[in-house]
C-alpha atoms as a PDB file:
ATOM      1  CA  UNK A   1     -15.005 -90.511  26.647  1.00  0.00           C
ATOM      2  CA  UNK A   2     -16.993 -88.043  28.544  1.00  0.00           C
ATOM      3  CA  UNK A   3     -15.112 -87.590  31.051  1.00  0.00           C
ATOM      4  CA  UNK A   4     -11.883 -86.698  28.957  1.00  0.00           C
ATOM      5  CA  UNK A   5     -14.195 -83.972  27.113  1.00  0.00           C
ATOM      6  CA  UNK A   6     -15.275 -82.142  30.101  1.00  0.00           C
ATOM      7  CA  UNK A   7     -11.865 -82.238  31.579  1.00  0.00           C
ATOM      8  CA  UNK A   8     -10.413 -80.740  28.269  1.00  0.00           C
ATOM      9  CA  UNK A   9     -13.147 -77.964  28.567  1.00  0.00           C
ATOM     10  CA  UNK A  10     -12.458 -77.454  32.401  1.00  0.00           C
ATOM     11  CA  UNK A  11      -8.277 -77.134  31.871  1.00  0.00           C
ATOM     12  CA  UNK A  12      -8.131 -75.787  28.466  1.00  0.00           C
ATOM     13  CA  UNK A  13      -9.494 -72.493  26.844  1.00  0.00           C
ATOM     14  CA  UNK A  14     -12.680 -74.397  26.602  1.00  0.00           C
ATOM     15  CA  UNK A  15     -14.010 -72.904  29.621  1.00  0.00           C
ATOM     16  CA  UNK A  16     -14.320 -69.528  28.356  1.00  0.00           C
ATOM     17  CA  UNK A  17     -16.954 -70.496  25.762  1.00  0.00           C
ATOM     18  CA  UNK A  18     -20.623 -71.347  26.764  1.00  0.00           C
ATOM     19  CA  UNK A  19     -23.340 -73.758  25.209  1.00  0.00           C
ATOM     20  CA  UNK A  20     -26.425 -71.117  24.962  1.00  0.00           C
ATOM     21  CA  UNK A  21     -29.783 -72.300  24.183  1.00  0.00           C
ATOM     22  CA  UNK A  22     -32.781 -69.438  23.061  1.00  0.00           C
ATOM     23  CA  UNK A  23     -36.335 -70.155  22.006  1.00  0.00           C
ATOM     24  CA  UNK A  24     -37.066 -68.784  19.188  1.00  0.00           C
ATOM     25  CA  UNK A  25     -40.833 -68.270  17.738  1.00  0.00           C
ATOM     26  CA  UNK A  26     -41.263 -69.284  13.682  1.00  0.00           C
ATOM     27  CA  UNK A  27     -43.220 -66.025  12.143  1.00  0.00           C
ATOM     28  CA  UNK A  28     -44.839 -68.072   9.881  1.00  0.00           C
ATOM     29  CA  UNK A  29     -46.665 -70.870  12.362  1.00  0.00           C
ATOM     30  CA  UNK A  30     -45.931 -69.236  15.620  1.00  0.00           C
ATOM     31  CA  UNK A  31     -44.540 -72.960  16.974  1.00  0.00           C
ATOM     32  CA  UNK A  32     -41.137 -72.258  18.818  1.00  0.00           C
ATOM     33  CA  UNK A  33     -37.855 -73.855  17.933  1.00  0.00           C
ATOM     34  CA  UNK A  34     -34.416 -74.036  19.725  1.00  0.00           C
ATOM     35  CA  UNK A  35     -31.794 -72.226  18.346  1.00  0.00           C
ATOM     36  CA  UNK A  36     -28.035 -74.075  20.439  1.00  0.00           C
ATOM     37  CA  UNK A  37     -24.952 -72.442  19.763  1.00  0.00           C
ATOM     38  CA  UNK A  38     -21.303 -72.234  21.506  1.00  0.00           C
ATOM     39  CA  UNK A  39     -20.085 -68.875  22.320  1.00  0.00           C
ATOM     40  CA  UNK A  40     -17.591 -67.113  23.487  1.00  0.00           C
ATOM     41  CA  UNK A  41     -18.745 -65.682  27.302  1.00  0.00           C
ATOM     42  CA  UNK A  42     -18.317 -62.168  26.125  1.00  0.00           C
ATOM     43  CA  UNK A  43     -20.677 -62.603  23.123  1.00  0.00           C
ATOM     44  CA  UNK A  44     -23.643 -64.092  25.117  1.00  0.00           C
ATOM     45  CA  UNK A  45     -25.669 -61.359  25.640  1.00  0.00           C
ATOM     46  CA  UNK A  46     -25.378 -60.328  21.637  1.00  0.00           C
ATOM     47  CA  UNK A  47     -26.721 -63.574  20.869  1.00  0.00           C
ATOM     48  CA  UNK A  48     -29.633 -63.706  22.797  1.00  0.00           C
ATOM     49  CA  UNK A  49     -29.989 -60.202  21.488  1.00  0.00           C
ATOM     50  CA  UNK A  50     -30.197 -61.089  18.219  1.00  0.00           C
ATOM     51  CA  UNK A  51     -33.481 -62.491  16.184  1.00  0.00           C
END
């Protein structure tokens, strides 16, 4: 099933999105979470912008 996914994303309009994953720092205990989100390539660098 894999396989069929990535060569969807590959062929398809999938390959102008991105998986981005930013660590982000909790205020309140200081531990650090991940925040993983899909988006578009030209909205990357907004979301790693953003808190």
């Amino acid at each position: 099933m894999a396989k069929k996914v990535v060569a969807t994303l590959k062929t398809g309009k999938g390959n102008s999105f991105t998986k981005v994953i930013k660590m982000v720092k909790s205020p309140k205990t200081g531990a650090y979470s991940f925040k993983e989100e899909v988006v578009h390539n030209d909205h990357i660098a907004d979301f790693l912008k953003s808190k």
